[in-house]
C-alpha atoms as a PDB file:
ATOM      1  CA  UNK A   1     -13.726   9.724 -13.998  1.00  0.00           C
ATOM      2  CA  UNK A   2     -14.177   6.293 -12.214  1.00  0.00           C
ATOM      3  CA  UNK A   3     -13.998   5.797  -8.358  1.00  0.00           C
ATOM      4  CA  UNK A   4     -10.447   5.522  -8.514  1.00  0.00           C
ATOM      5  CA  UNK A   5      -9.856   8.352  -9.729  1.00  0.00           C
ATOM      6  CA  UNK A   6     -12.236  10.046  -7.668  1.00  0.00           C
ATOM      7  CA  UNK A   7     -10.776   8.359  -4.751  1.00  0.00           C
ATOM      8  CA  UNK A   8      -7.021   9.792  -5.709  1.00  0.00           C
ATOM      9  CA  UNK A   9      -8.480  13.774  -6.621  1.00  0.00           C
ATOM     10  CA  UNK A  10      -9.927  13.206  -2.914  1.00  0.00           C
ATOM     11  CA  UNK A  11      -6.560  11.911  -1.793  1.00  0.00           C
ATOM     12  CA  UNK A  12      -4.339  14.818  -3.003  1.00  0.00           C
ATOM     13  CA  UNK A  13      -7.006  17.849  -1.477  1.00  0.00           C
ATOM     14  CA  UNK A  14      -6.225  16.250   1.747  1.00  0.00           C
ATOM     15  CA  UNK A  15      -2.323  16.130   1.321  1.00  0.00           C
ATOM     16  CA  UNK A  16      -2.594  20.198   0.076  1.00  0.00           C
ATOM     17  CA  UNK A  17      -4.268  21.697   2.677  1.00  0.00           C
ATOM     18  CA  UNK A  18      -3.356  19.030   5.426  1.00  0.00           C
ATOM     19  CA  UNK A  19      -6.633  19.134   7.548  1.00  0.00           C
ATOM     20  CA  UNK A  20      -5.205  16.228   9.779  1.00  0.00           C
ATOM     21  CA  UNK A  21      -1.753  18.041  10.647  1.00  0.00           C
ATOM     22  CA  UNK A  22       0.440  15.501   9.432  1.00  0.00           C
ATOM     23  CA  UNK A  23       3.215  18.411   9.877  1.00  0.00           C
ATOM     24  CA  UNK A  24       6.180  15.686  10.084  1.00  0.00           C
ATOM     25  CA  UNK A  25       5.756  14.816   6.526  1.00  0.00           C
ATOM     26  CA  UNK A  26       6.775  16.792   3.215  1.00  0.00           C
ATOM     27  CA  UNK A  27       4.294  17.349   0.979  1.00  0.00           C
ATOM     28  CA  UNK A  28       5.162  14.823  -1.355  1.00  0.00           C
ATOM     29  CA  UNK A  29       5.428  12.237   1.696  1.00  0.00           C
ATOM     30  CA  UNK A  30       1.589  13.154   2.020  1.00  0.00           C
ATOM     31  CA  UNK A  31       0.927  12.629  -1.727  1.00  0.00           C
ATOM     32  CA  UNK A  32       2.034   9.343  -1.477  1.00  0.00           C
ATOM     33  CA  UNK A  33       0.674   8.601   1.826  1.00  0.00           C
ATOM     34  CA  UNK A  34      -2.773   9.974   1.653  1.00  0.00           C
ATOM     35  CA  UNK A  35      -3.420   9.071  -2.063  1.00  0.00           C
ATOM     36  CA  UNK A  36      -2.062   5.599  -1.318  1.00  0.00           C
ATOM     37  CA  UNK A  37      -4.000   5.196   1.174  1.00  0.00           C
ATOM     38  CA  UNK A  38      -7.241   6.027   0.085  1.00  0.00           C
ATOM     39  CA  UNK A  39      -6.426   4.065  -2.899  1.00  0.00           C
ATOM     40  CA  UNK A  40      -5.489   1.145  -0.292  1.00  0.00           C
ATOM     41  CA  UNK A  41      -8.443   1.804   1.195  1.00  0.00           C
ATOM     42  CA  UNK A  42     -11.138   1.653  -1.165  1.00  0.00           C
ATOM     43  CA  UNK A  43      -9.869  -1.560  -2.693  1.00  0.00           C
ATOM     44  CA  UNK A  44     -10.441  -3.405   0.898  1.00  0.00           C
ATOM     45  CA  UNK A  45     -13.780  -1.523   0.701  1.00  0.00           C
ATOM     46  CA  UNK A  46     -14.182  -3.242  -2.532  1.00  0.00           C
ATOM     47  CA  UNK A  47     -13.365  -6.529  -2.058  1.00  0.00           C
ATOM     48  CA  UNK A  48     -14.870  -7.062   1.409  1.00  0.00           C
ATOM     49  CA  UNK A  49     -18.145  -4.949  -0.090  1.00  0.00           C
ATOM     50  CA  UNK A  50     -18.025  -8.019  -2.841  1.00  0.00           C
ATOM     51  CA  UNK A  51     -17.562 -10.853  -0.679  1.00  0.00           C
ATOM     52  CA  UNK A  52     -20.511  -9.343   1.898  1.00  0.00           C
ATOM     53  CA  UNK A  53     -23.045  -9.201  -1.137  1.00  0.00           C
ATOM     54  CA  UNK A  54     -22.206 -12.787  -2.313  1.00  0.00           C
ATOM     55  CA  UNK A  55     -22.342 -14.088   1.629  1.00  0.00           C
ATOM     56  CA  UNK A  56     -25.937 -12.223   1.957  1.00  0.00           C
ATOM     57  CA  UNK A  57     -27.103 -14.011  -1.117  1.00  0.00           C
ATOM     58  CA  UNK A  58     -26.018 -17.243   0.081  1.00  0.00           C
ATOM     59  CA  UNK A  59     -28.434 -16.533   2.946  1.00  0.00           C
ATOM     60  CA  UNK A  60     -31.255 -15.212   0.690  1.00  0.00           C
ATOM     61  CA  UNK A  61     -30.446 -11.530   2.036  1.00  0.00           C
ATOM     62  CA  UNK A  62     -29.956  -8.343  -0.193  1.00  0.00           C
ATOM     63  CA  UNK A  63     -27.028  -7.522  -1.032  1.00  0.00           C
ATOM     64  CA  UNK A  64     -27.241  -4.075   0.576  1.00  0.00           C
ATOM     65  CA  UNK A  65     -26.849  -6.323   3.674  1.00  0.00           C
ATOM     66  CA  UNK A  66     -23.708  -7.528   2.590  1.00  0.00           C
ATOM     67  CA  UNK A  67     -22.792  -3.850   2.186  1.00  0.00           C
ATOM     68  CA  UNK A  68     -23.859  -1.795   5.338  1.00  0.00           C
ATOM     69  CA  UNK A  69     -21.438  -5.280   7.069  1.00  0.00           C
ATOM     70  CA  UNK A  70     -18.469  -5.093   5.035  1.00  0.00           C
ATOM     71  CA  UNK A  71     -18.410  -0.828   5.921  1.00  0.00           C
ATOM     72  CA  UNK A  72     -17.753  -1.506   9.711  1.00  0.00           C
ATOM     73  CA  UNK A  73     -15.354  -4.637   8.912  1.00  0.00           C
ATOM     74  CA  UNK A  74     -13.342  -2.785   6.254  1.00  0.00           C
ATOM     75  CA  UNK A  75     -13.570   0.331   8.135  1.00  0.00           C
ATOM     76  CA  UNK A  76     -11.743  -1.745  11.382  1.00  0.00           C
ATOM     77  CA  UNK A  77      -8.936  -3.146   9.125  1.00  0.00           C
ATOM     78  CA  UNK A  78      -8.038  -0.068   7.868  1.00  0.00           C
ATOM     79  CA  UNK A  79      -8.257   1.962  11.221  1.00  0.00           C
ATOM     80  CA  UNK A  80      -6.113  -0.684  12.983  1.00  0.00           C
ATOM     81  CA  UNK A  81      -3.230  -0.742   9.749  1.00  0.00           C
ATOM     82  CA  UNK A  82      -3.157   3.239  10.192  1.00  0.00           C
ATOM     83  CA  UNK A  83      -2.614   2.558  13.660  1.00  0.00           C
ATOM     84  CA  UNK A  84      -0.155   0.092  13.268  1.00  0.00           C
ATOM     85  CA  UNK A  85       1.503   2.312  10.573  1.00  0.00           C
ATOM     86  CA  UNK A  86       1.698   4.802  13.086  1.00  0.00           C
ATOM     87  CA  UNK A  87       2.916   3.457  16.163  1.00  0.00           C
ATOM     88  CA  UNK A  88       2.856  -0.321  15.886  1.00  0.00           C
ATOM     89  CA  UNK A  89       1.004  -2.812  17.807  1.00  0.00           C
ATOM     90  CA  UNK A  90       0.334  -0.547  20.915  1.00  0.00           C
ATOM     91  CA  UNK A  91      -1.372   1.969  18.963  1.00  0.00           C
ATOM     92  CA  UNK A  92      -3.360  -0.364  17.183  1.00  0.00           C
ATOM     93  CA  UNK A  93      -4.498  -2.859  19.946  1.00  0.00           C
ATOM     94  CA  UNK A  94      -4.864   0.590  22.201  1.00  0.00           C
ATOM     95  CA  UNK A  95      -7.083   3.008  23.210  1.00  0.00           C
ATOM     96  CA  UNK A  96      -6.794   4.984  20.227  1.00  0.00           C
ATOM     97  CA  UNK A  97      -8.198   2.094  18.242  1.00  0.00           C
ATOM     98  CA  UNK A  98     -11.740   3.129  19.847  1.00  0.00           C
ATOM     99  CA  UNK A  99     -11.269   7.083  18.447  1.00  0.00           C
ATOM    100  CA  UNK A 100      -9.626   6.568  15.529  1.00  0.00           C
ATOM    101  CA  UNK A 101     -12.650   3.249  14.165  1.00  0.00           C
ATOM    102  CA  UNK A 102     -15.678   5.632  14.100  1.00  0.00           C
ATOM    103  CA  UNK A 103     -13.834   8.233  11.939  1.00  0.00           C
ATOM    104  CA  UNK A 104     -12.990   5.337   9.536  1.00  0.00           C
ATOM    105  CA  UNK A 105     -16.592   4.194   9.894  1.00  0.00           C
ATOM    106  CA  UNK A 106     -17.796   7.524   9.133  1.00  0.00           C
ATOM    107  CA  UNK A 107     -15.417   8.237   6.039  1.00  0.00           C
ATOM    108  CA  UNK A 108     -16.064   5.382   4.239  1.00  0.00           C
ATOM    109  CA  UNK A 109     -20.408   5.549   4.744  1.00  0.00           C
ATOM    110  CA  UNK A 110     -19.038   9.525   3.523  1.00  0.00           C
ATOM    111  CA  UNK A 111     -17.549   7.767  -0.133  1.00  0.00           C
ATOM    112  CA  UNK A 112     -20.577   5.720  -0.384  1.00  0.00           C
ATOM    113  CA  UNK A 113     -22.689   8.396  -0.211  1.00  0.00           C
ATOM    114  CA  UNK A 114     -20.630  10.186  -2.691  1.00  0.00           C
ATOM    115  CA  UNK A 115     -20.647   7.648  -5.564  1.00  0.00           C
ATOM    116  CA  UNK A 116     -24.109   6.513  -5.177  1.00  0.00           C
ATOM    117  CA  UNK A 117     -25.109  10.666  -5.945  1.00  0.00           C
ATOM    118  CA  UNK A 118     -22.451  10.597  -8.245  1.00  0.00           C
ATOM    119  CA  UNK A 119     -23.973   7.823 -10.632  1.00  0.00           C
ATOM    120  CA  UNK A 120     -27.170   8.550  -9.824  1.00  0.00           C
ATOM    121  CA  UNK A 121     -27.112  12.075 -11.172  1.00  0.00           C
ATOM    122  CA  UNK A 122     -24.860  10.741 -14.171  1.00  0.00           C
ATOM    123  CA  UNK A 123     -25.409  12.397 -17.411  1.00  0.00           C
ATOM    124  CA  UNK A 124     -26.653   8.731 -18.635  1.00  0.00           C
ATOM    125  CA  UNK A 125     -29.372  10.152 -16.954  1.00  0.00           C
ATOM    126  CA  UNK A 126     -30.594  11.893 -19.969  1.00  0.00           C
ATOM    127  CA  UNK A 127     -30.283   8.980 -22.321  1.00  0.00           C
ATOM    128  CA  UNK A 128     -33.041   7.767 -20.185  1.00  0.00           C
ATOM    129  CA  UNK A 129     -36.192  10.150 -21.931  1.00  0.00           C
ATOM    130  CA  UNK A 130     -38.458   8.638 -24.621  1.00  0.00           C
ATOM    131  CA  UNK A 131     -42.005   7.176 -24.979  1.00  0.00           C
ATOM    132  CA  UNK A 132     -43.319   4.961 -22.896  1.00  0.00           C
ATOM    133  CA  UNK A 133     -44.735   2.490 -25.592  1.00  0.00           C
ATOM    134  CA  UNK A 134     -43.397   1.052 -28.280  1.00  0.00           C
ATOM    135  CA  UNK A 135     -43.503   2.356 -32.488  1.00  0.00           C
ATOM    136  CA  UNK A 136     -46.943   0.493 -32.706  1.00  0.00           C
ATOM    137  CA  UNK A 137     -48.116   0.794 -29.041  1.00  0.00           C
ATOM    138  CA  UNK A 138     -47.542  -2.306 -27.497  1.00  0.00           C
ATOM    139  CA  UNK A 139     -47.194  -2.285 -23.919  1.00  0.00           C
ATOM    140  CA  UNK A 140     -42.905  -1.810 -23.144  1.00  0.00           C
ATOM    141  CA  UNK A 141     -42.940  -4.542 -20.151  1.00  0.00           C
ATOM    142  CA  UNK A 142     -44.260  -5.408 -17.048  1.00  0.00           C
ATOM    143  CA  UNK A 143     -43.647  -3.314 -14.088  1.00  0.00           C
ATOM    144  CA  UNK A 144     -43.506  -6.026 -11.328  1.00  0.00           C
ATOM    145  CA  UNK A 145     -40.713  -8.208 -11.763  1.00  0.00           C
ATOM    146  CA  UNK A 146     -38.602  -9.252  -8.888  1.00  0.00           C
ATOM    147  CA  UNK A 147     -36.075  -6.389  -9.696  1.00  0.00           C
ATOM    148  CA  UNK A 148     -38.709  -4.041  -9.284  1.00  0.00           C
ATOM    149  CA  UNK A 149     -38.559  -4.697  -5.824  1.00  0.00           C
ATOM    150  CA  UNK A 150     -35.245  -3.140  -5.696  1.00  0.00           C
ATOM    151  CA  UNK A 151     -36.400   0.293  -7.223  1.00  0.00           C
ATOM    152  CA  UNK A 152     -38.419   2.604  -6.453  1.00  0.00           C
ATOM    153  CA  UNK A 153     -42.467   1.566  -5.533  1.00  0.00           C
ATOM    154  CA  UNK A 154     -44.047   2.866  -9.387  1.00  0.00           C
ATOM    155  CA  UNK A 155     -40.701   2.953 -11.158  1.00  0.00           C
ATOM    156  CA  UNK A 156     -42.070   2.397 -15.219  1.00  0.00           C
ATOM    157  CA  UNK A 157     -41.026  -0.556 -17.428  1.00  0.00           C
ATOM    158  CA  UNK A 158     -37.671  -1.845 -17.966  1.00  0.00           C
ATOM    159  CA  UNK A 159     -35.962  -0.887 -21.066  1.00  0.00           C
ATOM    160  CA  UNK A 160     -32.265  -2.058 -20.132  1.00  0.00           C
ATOM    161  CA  UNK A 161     -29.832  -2.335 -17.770  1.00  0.00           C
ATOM    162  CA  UNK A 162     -26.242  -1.198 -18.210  1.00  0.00           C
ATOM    163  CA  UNK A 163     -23.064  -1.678 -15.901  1.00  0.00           C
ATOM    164  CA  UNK A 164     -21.593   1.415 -13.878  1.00  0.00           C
ATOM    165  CA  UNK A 165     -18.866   0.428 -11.822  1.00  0.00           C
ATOM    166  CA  UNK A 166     -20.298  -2.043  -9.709  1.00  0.00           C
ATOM    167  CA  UNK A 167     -23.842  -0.752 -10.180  1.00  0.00           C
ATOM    168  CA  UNK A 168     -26.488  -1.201 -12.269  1.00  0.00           C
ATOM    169  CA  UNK A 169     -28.227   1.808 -13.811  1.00  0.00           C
ATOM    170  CA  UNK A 170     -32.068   0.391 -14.556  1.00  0.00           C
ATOM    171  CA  UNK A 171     -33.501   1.946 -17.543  1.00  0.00           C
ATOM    172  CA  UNK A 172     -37.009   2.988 -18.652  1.00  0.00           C
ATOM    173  CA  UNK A 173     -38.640   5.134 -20.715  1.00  0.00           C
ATOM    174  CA  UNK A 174     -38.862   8.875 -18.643  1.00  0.00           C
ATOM    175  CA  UNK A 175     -36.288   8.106 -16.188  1.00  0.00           C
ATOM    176  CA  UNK A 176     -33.400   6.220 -14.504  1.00  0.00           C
ATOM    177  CA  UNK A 177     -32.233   4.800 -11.407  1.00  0.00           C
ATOM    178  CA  UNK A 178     -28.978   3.125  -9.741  1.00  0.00           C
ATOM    179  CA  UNK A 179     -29.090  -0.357  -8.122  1.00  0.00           C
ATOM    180  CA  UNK A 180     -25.850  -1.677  -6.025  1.00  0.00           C
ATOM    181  CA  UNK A 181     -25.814  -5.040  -7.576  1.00  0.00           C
ATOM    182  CA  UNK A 182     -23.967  -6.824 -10.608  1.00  0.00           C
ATOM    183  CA  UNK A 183     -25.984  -6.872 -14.099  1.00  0.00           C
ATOM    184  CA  UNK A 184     -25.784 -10.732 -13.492  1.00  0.00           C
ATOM    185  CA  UNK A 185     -28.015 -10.970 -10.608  1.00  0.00           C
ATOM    186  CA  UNK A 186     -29.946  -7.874 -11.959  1.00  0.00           C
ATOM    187  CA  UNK A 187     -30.569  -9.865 -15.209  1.00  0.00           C
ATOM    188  CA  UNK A 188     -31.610 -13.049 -13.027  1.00  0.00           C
ATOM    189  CA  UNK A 189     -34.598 -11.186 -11.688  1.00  0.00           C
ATOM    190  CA  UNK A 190     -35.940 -10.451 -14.973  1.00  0.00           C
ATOM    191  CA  UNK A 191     -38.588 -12.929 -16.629  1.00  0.00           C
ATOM    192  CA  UNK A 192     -36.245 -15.279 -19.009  1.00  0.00           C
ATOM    193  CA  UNK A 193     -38.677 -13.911 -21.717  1.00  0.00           C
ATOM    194  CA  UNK A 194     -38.691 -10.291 -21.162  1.00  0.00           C
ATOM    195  CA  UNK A 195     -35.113 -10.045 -22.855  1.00  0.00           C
ATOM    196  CA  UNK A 196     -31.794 -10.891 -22.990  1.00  0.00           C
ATOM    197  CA  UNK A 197     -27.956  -9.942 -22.174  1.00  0.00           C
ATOM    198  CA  UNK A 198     -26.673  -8.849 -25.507  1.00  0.00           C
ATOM    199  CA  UNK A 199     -23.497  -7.608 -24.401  1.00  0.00           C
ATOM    200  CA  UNK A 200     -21.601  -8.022 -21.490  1.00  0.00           C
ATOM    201  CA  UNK A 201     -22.623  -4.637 -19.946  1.00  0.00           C
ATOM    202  CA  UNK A 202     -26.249  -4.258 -21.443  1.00  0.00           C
ATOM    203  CA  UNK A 203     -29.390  -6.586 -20.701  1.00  0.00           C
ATOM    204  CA  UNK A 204     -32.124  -5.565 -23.044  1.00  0.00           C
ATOM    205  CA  UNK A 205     -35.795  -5.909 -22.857  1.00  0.00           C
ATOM    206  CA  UNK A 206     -37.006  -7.558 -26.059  1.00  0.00           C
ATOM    207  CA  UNK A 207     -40.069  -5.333 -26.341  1.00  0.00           C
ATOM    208  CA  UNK A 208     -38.170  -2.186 -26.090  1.00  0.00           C
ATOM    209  CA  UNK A 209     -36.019  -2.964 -29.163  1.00  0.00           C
ATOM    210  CA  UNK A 210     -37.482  -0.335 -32.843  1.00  0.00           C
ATOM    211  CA  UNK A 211     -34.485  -1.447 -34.819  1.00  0.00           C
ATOM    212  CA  UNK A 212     -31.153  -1.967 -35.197  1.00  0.00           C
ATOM    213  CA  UNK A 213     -27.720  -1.297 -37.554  1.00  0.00           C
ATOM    214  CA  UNK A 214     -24.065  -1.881 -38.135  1.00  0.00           C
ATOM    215  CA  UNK A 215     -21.317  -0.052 -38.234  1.00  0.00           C
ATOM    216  CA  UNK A 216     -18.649  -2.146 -39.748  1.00  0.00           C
ATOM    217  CA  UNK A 217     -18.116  -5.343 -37.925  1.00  0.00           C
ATOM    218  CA  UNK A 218     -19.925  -3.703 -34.740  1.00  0.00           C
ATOM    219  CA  UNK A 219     -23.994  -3.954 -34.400  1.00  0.00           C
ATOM    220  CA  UNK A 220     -26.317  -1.382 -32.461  1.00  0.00           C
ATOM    221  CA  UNK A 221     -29.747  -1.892 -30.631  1.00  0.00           C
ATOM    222  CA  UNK A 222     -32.124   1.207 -31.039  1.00  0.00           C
ATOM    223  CA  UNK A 223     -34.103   1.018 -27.787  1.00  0.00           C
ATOM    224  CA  UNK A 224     -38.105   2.553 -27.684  1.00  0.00           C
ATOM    225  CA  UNK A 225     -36.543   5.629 -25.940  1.00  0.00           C
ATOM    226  CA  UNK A 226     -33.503   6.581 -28.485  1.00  0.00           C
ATOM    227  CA  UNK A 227     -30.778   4.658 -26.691  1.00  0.00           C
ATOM    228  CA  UNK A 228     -28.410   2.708 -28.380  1.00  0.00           C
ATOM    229  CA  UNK A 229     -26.927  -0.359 -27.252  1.00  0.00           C
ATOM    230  CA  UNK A 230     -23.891  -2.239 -28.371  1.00  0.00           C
ATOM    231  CA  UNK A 231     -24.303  -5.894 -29.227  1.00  0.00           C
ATOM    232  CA  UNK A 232     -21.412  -7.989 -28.495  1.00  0.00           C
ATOM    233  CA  UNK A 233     -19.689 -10.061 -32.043  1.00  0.00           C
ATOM    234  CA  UNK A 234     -20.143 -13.486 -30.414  1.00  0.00           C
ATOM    235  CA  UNK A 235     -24.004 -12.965 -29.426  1.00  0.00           C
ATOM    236  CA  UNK A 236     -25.049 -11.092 -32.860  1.00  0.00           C
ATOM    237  CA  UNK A 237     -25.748 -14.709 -34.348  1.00  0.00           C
ATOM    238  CA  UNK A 238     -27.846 -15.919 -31.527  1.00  0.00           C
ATOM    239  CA  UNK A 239     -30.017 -12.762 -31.604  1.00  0.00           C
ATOM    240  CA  UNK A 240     -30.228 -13.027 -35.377  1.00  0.00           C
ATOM    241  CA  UNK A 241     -31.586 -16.538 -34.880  1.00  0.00           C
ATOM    242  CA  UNK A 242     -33.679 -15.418 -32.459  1.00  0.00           C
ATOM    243  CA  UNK A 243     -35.059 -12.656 -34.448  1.00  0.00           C
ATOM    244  CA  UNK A 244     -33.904  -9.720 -32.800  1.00  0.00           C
ATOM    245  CA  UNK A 245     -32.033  -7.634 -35.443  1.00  0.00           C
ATOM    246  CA  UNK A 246     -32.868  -8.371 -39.295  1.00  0.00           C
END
């Protein structure tokens, strides 16, 4: 189930068992409204959360930066639309504005939590468990690339990298971890000769690849740990050329 749906589950508990009293409204009313506007919601979360990332790289930042910003911003919009929703501009612009902007604040750091120990403890998790060398022993990468500054201090070699949502799960040989960033700018922090994108929701490290084979038209990586990755039709020449599958 992605966030959306997540975000919609989360939606209709609240309308069922009405913890906010919102006893003028039927409970379909409350369907709608609360499941709407968590929906509502998270998309604002979304796109401001994108736009802070990309502003904190402009300014050589992290993109967590970008994040913990957009969480009060977006958490401010939708406080004073609820507001407004409620009781027009005086409610908004009012006093209730200052009660009702932590909650908001405080829900949406809630979500955030939420997904982040949702993907983290993903069942991708497992695919994650392997050797830590390659079939003849070669050494499976180097372990202090600029990405590794975003990861745990002694997290192994990098086998892959694979989208989730707007994260990036990093992959090695005995473990796994999340990274709120896009596989682009992941992929950018990796040497230009450690590997390669080979589909548009895998990077691969070269060194971590045992084999590969088709099925059909499609093509498969097999990874130093067991994983399999798909290789995208319009890249399958290139890494052919490039000696990657035989």
């Amino acid at each position: 189930m992605g966030e959306a749906g997540v975000i919609a589950v989360i939606g209709a508990l609240v309308a069922v068992f009405n913890p906010f009293d919102v006893s003028d409204l039927a409970l379909g009313a409350r369907l709608a409204y609360w499941i709407g506007g968590f929906l509502a919601a998270w998309v604002i979360m979304r796109l401001l959360a994108e736009i802070g990332a990309a502003s904190a790289k402009l300014f050589g930042l992290e993109r967590l930066w970008g994040y913990a910003l957009a969480i009060p911003l977006g958490a401010a919009v939708i406080a004073w639309a609820l507001l407004w929703w409620r009781g027009g501009s005086a409610l908004a612009f009012g006093e209730a504005f200052a009660r009702v902007w932590p909650t908001t604040i405080i829900v949406g750091l809630g979500f955030f939590a939420l997904f982040y120990v949702i993907r983290s403890r993903s069942p991708r998790e497992a695919e994650a468990q392997g050797s830590p060398v390659g079939p003849d022993g070669e050494d499976m990468g180097a372990t202090d690339t600029p990405l590794h500054e975003r990861l745990p201090t002694g997290f192994p070699a990098l086998l892959a990298l694979s989208v989730e949502d707007h994260y990036v799960r990093a992959h090695a040989a005995e473990r796994s971890e999340m990274v709120l960033m896009t596989l682009a700018d992941a992929a950018e922090l990796m040497p230009e000769e450690a590997g390669a994108r080979v589909h548009r929701s895998w990077w691969v490290a070269r060194s971590a690849v045992t084999g590969n084979r088709r099925e059909g038209r499609d093509v498969k990586l097999t990874l130093a740990n067991g994983l399999e990755v798909p290789v995208s039709r319009d890249r399958v020449k290139g890494l052919r050329d490039a000696g990657w599958l035989s």
